[in-house]
Protein backbone atom coordinates (compact mmCIF):
# COMPACT_ATOMS: atom_id res chain seq x y z
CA UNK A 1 -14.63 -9.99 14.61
CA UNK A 2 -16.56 -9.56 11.40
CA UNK A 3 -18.01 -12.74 9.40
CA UNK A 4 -16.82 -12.26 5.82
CA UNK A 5 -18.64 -15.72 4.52
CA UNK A 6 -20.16 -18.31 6.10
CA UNK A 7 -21.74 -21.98 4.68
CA UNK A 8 -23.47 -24.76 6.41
CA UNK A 9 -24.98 -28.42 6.49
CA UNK A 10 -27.05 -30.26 8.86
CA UNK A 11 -27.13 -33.76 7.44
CA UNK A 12 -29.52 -34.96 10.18
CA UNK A 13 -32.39 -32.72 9.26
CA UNK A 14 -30.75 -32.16 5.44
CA UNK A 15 -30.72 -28.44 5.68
CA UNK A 16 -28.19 -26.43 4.26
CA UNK A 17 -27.01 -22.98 3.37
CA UNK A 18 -25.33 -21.80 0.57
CA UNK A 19 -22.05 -19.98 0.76
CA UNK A 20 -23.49 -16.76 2.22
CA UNK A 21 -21.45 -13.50 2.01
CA UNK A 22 -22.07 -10.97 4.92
CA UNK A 23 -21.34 -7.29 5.11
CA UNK A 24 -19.74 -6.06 8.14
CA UNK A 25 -21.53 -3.80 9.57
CA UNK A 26 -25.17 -4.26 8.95
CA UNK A 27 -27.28 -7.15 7.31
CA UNK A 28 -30.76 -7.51 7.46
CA UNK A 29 -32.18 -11.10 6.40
CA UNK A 30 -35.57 -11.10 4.98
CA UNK A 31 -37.71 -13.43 3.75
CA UNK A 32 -40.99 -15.44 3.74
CA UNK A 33 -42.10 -17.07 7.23
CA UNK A 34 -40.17 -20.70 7.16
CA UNK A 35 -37.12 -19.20 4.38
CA UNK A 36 -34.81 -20.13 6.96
CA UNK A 37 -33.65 -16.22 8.46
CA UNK A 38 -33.70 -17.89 12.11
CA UNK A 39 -31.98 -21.16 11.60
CA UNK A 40 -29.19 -19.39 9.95
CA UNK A 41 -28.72 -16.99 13.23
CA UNK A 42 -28.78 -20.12 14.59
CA UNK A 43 -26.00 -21.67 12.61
CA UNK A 44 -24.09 -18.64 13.18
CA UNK A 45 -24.28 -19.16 16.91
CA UNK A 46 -23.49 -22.66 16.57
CA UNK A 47 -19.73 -21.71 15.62
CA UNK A 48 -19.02 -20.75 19.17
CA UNK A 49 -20.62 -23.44 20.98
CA UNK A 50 -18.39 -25.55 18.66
CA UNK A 51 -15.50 -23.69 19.67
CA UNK A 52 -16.03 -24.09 23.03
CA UNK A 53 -16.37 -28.22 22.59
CA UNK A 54 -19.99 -29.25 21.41
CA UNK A 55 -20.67 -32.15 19.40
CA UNK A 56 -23.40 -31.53 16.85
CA UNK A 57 -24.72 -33.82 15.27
CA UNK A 58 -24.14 -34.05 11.41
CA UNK A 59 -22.89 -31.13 11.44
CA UNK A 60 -20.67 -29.12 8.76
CA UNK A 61 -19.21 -25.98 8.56
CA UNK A 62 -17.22 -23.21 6.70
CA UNK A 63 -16.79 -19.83 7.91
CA UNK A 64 -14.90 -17.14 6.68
CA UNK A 65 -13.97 -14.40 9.46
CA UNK A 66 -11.50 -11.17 9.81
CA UNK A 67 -10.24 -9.16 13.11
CA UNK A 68 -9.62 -5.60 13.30
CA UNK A 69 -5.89 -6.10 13.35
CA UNK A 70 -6.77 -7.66 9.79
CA UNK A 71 -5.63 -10.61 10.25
CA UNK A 72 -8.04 -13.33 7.98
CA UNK A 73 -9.32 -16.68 9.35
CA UNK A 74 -10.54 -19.84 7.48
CA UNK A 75 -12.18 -22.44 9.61
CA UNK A 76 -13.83 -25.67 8.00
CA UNK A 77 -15.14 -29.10 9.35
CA UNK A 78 -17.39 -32.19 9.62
CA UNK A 79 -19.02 -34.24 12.75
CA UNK A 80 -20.13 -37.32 11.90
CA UNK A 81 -23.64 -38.46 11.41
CA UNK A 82 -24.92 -40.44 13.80
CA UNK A 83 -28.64 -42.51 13.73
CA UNK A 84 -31.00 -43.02 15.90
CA UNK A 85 -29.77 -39.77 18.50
CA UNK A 86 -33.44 -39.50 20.55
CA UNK A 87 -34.75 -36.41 20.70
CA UNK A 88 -36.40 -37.19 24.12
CA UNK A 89 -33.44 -37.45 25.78
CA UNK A 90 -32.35 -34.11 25.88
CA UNK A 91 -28.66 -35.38 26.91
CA UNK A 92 -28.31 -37.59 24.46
CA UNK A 93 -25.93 -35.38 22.45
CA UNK A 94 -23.87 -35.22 25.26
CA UNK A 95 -24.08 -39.13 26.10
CA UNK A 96 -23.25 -40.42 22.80
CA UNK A 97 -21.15 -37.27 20.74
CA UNK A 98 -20.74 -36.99 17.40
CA UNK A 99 -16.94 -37.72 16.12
CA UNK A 100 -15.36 -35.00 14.17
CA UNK A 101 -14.22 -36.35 10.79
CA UNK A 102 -12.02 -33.49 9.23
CA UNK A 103 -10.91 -30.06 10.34
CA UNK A 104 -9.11 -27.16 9.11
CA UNK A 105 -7.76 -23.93 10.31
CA UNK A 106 -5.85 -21.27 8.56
CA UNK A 107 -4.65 -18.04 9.26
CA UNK A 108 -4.02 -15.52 6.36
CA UNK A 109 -3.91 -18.50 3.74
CA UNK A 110 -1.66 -20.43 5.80
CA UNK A 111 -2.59 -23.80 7.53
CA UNK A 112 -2.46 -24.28 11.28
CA UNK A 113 -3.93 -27.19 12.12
CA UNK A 114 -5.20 -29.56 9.98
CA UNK A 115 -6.95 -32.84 11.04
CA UNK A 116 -8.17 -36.40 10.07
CA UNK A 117 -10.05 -39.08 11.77
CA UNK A 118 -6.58 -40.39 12.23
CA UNK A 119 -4.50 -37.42 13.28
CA UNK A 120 -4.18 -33.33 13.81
CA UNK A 121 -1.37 -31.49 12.69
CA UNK A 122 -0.72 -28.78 14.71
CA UNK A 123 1.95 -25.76 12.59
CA UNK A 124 3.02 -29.34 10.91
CA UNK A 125 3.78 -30.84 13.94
CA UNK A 126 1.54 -34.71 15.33
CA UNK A 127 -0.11 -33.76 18.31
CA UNK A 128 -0.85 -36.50 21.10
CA UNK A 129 -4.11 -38.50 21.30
CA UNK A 130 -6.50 -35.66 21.55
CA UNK A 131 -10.56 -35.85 21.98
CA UNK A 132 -12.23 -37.09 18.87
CA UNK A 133 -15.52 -34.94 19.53
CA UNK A 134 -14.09 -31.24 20.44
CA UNK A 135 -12.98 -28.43 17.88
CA UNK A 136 -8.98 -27.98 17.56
CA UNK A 137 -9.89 -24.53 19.13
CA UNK A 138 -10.98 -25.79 22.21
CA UNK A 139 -8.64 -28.70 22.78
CA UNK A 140 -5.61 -26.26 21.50
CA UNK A 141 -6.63 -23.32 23.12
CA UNK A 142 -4.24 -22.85 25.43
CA UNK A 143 -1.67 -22.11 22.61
CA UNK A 144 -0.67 -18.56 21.81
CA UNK A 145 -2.24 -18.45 18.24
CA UNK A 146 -5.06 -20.20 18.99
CA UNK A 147 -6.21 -17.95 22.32
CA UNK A 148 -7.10 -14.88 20.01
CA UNK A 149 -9.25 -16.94 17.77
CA UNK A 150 -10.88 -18.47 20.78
CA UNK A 151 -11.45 -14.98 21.76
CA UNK A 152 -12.86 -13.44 18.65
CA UNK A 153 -15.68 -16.33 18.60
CA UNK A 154 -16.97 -15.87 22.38
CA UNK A 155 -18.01 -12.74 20.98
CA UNK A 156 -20.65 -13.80 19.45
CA UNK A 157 -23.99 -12.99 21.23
CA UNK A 158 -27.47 -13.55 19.85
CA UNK A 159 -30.24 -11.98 21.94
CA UNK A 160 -33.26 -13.78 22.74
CA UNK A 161 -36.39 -11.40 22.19
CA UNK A 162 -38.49 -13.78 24.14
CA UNK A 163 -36.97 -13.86 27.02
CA UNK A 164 -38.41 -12.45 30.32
CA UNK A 165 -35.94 -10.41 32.83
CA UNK A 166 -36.73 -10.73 36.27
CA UNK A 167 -37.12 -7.76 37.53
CA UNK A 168 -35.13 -8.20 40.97
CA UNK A 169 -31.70 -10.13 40.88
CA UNK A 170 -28.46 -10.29 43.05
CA UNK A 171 -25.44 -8.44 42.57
CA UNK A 172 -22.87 -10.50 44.91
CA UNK A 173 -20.57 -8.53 46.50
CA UNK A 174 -17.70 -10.62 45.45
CA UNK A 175 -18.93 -9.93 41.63
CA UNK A 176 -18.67 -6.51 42.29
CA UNK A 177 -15.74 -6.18 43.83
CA UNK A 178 -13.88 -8.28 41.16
CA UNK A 179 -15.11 -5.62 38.81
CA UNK A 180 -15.34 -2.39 40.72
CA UNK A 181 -12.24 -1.04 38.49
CA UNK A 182 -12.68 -2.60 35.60
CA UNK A 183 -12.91 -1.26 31.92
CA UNK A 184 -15.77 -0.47 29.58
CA UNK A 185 -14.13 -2.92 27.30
CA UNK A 186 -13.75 -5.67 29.80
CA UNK A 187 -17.21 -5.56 31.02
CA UNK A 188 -18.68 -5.43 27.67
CA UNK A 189 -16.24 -8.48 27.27
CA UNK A 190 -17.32 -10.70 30.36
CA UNK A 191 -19.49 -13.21 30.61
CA UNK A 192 -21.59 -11.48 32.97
CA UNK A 193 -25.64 -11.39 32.67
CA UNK A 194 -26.88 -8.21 31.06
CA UNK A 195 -28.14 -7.43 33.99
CA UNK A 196 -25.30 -7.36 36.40
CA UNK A 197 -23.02 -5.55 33.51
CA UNK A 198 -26.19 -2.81 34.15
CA UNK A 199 -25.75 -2.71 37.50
CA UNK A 200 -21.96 -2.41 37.45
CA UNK A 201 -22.21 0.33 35.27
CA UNK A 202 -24.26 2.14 36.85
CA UNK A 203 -22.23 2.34 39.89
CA UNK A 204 -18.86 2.67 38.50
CA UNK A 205 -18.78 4.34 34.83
CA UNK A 206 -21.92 6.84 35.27
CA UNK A 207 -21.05 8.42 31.66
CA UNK A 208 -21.55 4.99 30.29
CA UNK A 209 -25.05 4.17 31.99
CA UNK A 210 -26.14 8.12 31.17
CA UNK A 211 -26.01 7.03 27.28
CA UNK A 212 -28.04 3.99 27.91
CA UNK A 213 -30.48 6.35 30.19
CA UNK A 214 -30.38 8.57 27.71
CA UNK A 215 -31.90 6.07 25.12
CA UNK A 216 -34.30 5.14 27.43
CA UNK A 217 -35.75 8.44 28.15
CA UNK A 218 -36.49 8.93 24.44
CA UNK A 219 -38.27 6.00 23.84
CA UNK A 220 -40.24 6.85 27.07
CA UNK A 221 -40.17 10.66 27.46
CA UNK A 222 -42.16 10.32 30.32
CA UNK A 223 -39.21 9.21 32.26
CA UNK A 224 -36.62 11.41 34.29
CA UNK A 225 -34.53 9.46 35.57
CA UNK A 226 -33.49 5.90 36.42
CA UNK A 227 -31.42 4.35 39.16
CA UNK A 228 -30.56 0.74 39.36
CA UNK A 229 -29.82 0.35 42.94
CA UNK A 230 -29.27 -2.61 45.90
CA UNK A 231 -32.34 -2.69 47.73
CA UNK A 232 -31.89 -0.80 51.44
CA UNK A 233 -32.62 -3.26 54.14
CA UNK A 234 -35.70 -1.13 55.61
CA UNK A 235 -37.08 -1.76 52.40
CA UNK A 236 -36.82 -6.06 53.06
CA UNK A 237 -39.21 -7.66 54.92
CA UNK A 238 -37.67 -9.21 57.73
CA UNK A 239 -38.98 -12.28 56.54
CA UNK A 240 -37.14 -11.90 52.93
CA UNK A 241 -33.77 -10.27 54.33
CA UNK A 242 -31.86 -13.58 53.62
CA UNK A 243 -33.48 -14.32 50.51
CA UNK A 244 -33.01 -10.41 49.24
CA UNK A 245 -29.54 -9.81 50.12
CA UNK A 246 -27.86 -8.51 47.08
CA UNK A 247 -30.83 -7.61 45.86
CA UNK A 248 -30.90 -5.11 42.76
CA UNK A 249 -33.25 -3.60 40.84
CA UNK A 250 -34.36 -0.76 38.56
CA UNK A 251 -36.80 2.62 39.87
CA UNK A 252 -37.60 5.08 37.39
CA UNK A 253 -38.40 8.80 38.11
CA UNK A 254 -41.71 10.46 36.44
CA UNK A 255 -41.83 13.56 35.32
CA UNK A 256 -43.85 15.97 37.49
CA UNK A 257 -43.87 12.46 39.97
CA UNK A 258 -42.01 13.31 43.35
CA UNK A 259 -41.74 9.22 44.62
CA UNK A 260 -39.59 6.79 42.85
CA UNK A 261 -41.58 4.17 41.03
CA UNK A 262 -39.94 0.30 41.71
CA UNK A 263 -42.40 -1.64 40.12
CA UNK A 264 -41.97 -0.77 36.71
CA UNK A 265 -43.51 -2.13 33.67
CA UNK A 266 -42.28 -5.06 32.20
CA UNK A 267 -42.00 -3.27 28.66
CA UNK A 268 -39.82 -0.95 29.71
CA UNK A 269 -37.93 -3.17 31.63
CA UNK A 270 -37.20 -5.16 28.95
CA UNK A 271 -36.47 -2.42 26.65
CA UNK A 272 -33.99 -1.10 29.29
CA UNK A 273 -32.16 -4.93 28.89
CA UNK A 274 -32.41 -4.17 25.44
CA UNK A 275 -31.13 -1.39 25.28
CA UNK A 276 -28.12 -2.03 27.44
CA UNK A 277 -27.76 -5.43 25.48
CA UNK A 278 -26.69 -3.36 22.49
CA UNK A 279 -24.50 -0.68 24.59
CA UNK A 280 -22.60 -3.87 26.64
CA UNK A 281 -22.01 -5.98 23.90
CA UNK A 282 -18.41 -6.78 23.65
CA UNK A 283 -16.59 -4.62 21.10
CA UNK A 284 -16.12 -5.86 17.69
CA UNK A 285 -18.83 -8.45 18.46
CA UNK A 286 -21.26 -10.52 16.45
CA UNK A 287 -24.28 -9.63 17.19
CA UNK A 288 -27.51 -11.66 16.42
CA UNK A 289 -31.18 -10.36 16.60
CA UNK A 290 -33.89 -12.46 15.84
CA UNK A 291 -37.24 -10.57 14.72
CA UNK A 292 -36.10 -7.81 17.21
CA UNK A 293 -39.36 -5.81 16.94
CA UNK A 294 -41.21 -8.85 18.58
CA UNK A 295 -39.85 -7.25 21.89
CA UNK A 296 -39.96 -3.81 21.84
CA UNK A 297 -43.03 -1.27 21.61
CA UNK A 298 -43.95 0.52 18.31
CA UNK A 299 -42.42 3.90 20.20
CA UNK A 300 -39.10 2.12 20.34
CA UNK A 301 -38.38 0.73 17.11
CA UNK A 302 -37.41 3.88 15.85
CA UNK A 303 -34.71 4.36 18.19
CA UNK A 304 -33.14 0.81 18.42
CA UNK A 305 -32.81 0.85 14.64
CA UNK A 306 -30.98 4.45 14.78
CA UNK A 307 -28.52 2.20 16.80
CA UNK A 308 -28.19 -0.69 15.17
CA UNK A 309 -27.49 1.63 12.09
CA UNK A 310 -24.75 3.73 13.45
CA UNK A 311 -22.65 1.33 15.51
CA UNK A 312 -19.65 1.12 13.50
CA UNK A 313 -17.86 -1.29 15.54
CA UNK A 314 -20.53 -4.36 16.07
CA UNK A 315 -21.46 -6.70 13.02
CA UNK A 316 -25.28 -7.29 13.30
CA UNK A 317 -27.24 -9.88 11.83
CA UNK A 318 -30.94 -9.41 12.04
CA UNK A 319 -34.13 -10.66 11.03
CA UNK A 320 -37.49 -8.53 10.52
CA UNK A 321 -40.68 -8.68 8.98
CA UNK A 322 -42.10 -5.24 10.06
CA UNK A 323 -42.31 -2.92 7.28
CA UNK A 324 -40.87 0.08 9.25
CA UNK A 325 -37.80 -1.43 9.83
CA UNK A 326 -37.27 -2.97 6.69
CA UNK A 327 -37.81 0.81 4.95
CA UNK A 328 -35.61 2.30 6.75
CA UNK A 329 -32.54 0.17 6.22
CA UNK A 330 -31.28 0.69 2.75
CA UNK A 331 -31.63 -1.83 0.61
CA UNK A 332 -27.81 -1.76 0.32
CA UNK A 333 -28.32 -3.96 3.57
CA UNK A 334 -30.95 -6.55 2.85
CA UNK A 335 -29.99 -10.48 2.42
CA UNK A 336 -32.86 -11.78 0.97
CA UNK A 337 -33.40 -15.42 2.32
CA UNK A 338 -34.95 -17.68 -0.30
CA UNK A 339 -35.65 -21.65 0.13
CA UNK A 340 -36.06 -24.92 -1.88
CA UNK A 341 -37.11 -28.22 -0.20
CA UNK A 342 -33.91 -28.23 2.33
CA UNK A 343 -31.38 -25.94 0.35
CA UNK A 344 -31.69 -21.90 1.85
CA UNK A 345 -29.83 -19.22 -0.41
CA UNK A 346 -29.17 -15.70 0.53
CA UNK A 347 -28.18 -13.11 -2.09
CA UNK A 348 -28.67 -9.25 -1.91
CA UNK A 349 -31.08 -6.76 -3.22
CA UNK A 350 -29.00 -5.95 -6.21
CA UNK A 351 -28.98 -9.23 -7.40
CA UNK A 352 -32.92 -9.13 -7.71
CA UNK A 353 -32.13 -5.46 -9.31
CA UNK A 354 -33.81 -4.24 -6.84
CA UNK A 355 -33.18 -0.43 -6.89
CA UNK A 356 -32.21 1.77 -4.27
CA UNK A 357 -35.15 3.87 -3.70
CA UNK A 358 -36.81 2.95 -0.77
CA UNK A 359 -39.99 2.89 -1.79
CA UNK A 360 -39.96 1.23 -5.22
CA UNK A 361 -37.68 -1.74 -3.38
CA UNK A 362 -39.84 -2.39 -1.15
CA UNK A 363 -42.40 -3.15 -3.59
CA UNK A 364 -40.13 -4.98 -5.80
CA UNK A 365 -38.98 -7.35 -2.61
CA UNK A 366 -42.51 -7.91 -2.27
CA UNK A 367 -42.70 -9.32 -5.54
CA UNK A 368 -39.60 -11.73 -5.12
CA UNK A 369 -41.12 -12.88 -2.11
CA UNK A 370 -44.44 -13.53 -3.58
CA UNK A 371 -42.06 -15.50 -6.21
CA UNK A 372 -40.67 -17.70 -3.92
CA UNK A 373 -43.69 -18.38 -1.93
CA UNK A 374 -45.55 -19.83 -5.19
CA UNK A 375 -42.49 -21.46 -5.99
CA UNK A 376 -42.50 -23.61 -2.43
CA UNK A 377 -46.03 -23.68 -2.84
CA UNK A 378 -46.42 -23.11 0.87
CA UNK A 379 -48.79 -21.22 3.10
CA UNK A 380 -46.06 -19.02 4.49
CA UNK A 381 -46.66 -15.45 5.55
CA UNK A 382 -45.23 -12.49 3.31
CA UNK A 383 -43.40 -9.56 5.36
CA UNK A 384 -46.21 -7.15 4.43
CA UNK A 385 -49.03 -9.44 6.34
């Protein structure tokens, strides 16, 4: 899946993106602190939990999107606004859901469902009384030419730098066994936690886990060797057995160091997740990375950027404000984010004519930055601070 264009409204907080046009391989949003780079990952992710039957809340949407087989998508619609939804009730979304008004869906220019408060046309037939406040993909997908589309927007995955792994988790027998001849591709595809796609991986496609070991190793060329590997039970306290069955986790091997270190640093551990995150991912996936250096070591943005930059398969969508990473994307590949009161507009490089020489556009975004900062007259951070 690759998002060709993509627009955007939240009535409720009266934010809204401009018709944003996305290459498919690489883009790189950049912009002063409060522009809007995360809420629009955000707004991207929203499509699939909209897919898959949430209600949001004032909500409208437009998004243009292709699949490798070429075929073109069109998908369009509108919740309803509604006042007074708490925001101390965490549920109260999912107590009192927002209708949707209209909805369209077309495939290659032609219409497949189509739907009013009143009714949805299904390939120009009335469908029965449906749910008011779920997508046409989720309450239609069941149906043959509905299932791929389904399909292409589960692959969106946005990765959540902040997160902390724990270092110790469960790989159920029953998990593995379900899995134990599976695919690259379908692993990459599941559902599973990062983690237990790791540990799968490790035990059944060794090739596979070598490149992501590989990686590791030259981010931390200190490192051997790794091994992510149930916990033997002379290694459990008798007093933990129950509570550690299943137990997994990751030992790394020195160089020069004879024993097997367990208790690894949580750095590299979460590089490792990292790491793996971008080799698992399912195949022609979506992938969305929110300020991705706020995660990873200076040693290690090098490398994660050398494979962001030559994955041809995944579309990623990323936000940065560390210089290093922004000079050594081409320019070819920045979205410059830009904001005024509630209204967020992306556009690219070349429409600032900002040149392709590294250096000189770097300077020059600088200086559109600066622009927009005095022109919000806000106290927001530049990319260079």
């Amino acid at each position: 899946m690759k998002i060709n264009q993509l627009q955007y409204y939240d009535e409720e907080y009266q934010w809204r993106l401009a018709p944003i046009d996305l290459l498919e391989n690489c883009n790189l949003l950049v912009g002063v602190s409060g522009a809007g780079k995360t809420r629009i990952l955000k707004s991207i992710y929203s499509l699939k939990a909209i897919a898959n039957g949430a209600s949001l809340n004032g909500v409208s949407w437009s998004v243009n999107f292709s699949t490798k087989d070429n075929h073109q998508y069109l998908w369009s619609g509108k919740f309803e606004t509604k006042e007074n939804l708490t925001l101390i009730d965490s549920d109260s979304e999912k107590k009192n859901p927002a209708r949707i008004l209209e909805e369209t869906l077309q495939l290659n220019g032609d219409i497949i469902v189509n739907r009013t408060p009143e009714n949805i046309i299904f390939q120009g037939s009335k469908t029965p009384k449906l749910s008011p406040f779920e997508s046409v993909i989720e309450l239609l997908k069941e149906e043959d030419i509905i299932i791929p589309i389904k399909q292409e927007l589960d692959k969106i995955i946005i990765t959540d730098s902040a997160r902390d792994f724990d270092k110790i988790w469960r790989l159920p027998v029953s998990v593995f066994r379900k899995h134990e001849n599976a695919s690259l591709s379908v692993i990459k595809g599941s559902d599973l936690p990062i983690f237990i796609k790791l540990a799968i991986v490790y035990r059944i496609l060794p090739q596979e886990f070598a490149k992501i070991k590989t990686t590791f190793i030259s981010i931390f060329n200190n490192v051997e060797d790794i091994k992510v590997e149930t916990l033997k039970d002379e290694d459990i306290p008798m007093a933990l057995s129950r509570l550690l069955q299943e137990a997994t986790m990751v030992s790394i091997k020195e160089k020069g160091v004879d024993k097997w270190i367990d208790n690894i640093s949580s750095g590299m551990f979460k590089t490792l997740m990292y790491i793996s995150e971008l080799y698992l991912s399912p195949n022609d996936g979506v992938i969305l990375i929110d300020e991705f250096e706020n995660s990873l070591g200076v040693n290690c943005i090098e490398q994660v950027t050398e494979l962001i930059l030559t994955d041809r398969q995944s579309q990623f969508i990323l936000t940065s404000h560390h210089p290093y990473i922004i000079n050594n994307i081409s320019p070819a590949y920045w979205k410059i984010v830009t904001r005024k009161g509630g209204l967020v507009t992306v556009k690219s490089a070349k429409d600032f004519h900002i040149p392709e020489s590294r250096q000189k556009a770097f300077i020059d975004l600088i200086n559109v930055l600066k622009d927009d900062e005095l022109a919000n007259n806000n106290n927001y951070h530049l990319i260079s601070s």
